[in-house]
PDB file of N, CA and C in Angstrom:
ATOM      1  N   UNK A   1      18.613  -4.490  15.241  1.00  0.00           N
ATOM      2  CA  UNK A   1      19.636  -5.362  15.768  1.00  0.00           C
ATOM      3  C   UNK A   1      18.996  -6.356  16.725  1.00  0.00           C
ATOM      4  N   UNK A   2      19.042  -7.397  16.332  1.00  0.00           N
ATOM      5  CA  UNK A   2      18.683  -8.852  17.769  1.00  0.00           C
ATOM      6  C   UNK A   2      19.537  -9.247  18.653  1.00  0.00           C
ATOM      7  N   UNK A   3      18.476  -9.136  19.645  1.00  0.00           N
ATOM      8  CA  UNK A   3      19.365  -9.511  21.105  1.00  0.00           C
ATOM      9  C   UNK A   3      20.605 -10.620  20.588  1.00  0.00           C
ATOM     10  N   UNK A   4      21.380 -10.798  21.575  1.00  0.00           N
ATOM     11  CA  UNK A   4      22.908 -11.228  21.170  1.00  0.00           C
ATOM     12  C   UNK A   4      21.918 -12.714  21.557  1.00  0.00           C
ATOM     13  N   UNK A   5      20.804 -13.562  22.923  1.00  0.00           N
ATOM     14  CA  UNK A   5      20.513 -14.017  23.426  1.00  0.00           C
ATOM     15  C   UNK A   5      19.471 -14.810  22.048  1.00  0.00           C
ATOM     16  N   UNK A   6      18.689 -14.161  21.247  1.00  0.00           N
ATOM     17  CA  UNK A   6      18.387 -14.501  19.810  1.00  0.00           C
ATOM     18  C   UNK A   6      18.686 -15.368  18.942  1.00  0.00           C
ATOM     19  N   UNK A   7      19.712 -14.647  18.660  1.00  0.00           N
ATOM     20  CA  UNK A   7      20.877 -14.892  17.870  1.00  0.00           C
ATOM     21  C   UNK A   7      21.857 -16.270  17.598  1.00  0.00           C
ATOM     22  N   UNK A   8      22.058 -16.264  19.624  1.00  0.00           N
ATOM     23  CA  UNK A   8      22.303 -17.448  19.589  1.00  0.00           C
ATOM     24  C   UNK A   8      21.772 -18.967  20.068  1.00  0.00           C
ATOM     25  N   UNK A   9      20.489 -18.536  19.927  1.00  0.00           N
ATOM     26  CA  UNK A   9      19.449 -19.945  20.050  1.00  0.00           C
ATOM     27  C   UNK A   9      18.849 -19.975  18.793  1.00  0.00           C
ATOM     28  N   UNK A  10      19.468 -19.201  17.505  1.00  0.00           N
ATOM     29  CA  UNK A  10      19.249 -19.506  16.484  1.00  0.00           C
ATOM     30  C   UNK A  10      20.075 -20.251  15.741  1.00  0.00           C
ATOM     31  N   UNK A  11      21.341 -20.247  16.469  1.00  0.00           N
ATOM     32  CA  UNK A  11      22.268 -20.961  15.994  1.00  0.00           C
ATOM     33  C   UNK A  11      22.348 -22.473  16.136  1.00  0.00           C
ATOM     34  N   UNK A  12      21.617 -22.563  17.291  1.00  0.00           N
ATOM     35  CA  UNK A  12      21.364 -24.494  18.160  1.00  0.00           C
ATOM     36  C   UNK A  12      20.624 -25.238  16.317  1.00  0.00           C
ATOM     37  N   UNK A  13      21.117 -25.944  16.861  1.00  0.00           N
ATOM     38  CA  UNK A  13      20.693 -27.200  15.927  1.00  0.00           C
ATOM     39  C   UNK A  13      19.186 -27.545  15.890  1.00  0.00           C
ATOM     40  N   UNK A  14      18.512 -27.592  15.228  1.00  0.00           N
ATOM     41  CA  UNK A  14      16.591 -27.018  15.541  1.00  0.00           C
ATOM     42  C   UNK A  14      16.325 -28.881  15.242  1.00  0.00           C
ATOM     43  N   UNK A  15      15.348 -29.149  16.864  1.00  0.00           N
ATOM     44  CA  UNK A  15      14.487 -30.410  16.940  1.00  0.00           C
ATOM     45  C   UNK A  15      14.327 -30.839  15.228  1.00  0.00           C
ATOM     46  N   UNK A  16      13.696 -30.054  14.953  1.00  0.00           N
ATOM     47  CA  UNK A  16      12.945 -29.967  12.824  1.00  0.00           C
ATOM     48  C   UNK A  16      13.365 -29.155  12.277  1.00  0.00           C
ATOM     49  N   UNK A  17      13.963 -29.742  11.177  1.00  0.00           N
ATOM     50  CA  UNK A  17      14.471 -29.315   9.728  1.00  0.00           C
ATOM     51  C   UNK A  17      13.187 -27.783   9.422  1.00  0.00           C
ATOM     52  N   UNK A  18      11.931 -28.269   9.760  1.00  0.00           N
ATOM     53  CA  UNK A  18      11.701 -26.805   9.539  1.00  0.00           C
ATOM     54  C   UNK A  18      11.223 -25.594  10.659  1.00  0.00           C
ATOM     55  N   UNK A  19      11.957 -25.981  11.189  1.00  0.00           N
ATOM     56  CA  UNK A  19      12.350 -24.656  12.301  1.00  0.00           C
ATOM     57  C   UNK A  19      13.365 -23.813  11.812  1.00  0.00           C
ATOM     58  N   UNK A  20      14.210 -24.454  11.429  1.00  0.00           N
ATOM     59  CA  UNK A  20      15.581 -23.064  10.450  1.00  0.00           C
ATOM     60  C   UNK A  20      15.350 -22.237  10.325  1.00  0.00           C
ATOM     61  N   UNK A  21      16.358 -20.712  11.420  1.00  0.00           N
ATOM     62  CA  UNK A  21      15.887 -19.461  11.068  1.00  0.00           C
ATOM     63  C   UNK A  21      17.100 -19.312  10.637  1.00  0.00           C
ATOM     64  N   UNK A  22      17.247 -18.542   9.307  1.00  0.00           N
ATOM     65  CA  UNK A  22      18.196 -18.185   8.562  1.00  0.00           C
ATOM     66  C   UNK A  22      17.861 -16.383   9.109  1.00  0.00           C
ATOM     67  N   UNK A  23      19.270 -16.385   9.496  1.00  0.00           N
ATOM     68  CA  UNK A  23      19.500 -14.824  10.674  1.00  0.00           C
ATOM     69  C   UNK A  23      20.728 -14.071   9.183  1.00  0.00           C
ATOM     70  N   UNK A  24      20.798 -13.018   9.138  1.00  0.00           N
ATOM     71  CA  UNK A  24      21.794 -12.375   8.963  1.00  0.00           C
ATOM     72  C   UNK A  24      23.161 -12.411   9.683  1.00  0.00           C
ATOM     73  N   UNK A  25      23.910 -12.240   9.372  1.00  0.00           N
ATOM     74  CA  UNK A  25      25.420 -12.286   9.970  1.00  0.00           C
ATOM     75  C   UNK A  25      26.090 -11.222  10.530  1.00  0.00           C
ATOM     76  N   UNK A  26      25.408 -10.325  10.036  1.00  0.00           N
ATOM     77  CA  UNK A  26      25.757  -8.685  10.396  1.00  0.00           C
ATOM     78  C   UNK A  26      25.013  -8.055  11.274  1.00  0.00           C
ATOM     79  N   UNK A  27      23.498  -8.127  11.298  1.00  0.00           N
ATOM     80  CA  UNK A  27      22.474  -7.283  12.464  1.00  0.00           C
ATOM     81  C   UNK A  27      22.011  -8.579  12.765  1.00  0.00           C
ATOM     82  N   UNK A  28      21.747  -9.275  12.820  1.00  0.00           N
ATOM     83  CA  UNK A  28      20.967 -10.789  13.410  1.00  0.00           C
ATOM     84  C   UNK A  28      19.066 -10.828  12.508  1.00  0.00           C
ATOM     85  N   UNK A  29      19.186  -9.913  11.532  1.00  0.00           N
ATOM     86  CA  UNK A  29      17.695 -10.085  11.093  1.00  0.00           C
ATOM     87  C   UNK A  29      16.871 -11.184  10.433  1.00  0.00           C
ATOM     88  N   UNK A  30      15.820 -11.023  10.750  1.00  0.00           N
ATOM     89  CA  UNK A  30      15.313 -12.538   9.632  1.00  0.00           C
ATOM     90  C   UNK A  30      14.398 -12.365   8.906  1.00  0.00           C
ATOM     91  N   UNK A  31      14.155 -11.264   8.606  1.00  0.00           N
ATOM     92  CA  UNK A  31      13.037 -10.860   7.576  1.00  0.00           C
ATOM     93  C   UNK A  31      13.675 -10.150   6.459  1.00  0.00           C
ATOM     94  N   UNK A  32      14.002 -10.345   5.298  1.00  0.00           N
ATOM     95  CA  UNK A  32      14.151  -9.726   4.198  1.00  0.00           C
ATOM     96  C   UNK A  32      15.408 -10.347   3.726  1.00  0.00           C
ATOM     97  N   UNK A  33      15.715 -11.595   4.395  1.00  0.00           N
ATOM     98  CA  UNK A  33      16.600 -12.667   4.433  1.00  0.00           C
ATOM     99  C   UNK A  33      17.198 -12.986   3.021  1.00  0.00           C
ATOM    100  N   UNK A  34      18.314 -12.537   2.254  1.00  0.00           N
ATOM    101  CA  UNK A  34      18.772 -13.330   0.859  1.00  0.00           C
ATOM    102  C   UNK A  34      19.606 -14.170   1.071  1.00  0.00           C
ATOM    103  N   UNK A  35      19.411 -15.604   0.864  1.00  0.00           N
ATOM    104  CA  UNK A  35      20.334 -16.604   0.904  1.00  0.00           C
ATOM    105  C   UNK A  35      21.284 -16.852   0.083  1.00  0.00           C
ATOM    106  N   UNK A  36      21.018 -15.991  -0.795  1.00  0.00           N
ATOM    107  CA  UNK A  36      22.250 -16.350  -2.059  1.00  0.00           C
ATOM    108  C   UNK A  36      23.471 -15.634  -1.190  1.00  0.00           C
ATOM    109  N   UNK A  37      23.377 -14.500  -0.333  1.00  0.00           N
ATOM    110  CA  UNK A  37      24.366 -13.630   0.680  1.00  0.00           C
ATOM    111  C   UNK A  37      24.808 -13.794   1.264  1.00  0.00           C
ATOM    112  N   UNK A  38      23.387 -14.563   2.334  1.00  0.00           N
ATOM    113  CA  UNK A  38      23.449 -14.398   3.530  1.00  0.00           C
ATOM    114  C   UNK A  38      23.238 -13.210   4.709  1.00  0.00           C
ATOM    115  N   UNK A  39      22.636 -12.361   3.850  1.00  0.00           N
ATOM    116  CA  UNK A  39      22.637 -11.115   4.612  1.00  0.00           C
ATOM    117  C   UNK A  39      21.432 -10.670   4.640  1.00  0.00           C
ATOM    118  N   UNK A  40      20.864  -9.522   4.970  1.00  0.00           N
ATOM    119  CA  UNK A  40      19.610  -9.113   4.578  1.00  0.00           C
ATOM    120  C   UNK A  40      19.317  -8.217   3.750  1.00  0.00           C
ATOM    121  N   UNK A  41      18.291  -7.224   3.543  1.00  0.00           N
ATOM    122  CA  UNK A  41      18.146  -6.612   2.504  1.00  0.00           C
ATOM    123  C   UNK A  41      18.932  -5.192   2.733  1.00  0.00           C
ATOM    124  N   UNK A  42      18.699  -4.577   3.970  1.00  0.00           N
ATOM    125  CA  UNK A  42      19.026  -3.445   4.728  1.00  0.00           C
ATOM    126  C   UNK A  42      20.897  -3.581   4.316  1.00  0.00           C
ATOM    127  N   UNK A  43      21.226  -4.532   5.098  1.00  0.00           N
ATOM    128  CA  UNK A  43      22.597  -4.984   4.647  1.00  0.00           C
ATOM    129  C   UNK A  43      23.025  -4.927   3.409  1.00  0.00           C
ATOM    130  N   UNK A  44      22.503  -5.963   2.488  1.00  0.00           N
ATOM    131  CA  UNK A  44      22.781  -5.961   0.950  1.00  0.00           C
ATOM    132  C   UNK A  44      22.846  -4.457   0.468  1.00  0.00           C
ATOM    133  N   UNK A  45      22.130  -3.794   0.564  1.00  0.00           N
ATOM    134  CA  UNK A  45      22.135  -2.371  -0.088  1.00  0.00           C
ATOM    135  C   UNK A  45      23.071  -1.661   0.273  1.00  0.00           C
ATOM    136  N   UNK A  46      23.452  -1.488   1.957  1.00  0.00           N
ATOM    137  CA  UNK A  46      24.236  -1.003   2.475  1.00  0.00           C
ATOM    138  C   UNK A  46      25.659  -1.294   1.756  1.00  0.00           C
ATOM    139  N   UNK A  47      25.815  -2.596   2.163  1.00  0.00           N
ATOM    140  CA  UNK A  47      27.469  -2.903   1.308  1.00  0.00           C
ATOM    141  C   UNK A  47      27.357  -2.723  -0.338  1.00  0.00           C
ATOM    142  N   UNK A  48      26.332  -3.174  -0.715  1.00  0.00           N
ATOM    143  CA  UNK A  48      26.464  -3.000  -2.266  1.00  0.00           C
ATOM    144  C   UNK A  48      27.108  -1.417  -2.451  1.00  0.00           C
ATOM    145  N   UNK A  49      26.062  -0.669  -1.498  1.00  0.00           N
ATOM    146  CA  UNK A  49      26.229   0.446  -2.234  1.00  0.00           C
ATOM    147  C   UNK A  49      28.091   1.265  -2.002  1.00  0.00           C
ATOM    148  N   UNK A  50      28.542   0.669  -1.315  1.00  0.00           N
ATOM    149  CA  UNK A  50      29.990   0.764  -0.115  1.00  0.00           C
ATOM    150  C   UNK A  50      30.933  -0.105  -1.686  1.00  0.00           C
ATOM    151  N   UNK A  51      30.388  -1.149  -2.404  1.00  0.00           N
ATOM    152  CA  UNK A  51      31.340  -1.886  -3.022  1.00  0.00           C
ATOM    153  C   UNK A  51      32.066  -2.796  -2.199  1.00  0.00           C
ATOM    154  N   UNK A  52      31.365  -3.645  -1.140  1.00  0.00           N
ATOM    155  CA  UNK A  52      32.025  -4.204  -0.597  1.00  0.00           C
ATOM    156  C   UNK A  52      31.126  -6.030  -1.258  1.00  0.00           C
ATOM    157  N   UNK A  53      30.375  -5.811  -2.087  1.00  0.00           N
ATOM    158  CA  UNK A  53      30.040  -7.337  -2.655  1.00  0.00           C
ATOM    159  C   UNK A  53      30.304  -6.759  -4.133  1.00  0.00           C
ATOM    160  N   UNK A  54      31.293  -7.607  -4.806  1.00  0.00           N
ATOM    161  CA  UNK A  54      31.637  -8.002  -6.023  1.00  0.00           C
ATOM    162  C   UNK A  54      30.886  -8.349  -7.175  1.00  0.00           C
ATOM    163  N   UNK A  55      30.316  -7.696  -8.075  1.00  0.00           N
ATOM    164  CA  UNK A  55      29.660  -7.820  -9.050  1.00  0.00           C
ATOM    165  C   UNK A  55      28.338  -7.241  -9.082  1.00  0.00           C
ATOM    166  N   UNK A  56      28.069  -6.796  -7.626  1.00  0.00           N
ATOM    167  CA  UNK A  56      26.982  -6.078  -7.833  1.00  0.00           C
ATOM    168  C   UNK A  56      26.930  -4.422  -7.922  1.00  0.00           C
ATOM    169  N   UNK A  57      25.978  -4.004  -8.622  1.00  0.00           N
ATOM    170  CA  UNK A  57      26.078  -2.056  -8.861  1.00  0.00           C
ATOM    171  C   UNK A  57      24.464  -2.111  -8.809  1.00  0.00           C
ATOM    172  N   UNK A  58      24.637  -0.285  -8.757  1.00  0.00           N
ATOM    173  CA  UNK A  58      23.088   0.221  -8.585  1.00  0.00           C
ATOM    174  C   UNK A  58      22.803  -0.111  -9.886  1.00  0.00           C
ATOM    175  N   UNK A  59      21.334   0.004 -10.367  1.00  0.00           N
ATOM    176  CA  UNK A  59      20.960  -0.160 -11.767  1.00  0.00           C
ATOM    177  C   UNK A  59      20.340   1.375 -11.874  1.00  0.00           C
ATOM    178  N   UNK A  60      20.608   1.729 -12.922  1.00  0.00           N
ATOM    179  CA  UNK A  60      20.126   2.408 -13.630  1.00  0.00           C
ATOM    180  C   UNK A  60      19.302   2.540 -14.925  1.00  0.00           C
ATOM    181  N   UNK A  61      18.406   2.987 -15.628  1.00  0.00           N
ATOM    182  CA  UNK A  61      18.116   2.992 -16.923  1.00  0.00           C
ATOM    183  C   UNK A  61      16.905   3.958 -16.887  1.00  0.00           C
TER     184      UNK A  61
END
């Protein structure tokens, strides 16, 4: 979980286009980051596995 203080100096509008830290929405993380989500990986699995994102399931085979 990232400081709340993080979080929200990640949110400021960045001097350069490539400063953009794309944070999670749920724990504030930025490593394992999916943008198609928005969430992270820890996250993604978590809800996937809960059924709380739509169209996705475990795979099996």
């Amino acid at each position: 979980m990232a400081k709340t203080s993080v979080i929200a100096r990640s949110k400021k509008t960045p001097k350069y286009s490539t400063r953009i830290v794309r944070r999670c929405f749920r724990c504030g993380r930025r490593h394992g980051f999916m943008r198609d989500f928005g969430i992270c990986r820890i996250c993604f699995r978590e809800m996937a596995t809960a059924g709380h994102i739509p169209g996705v399931k475990k795979s099996s085979w």
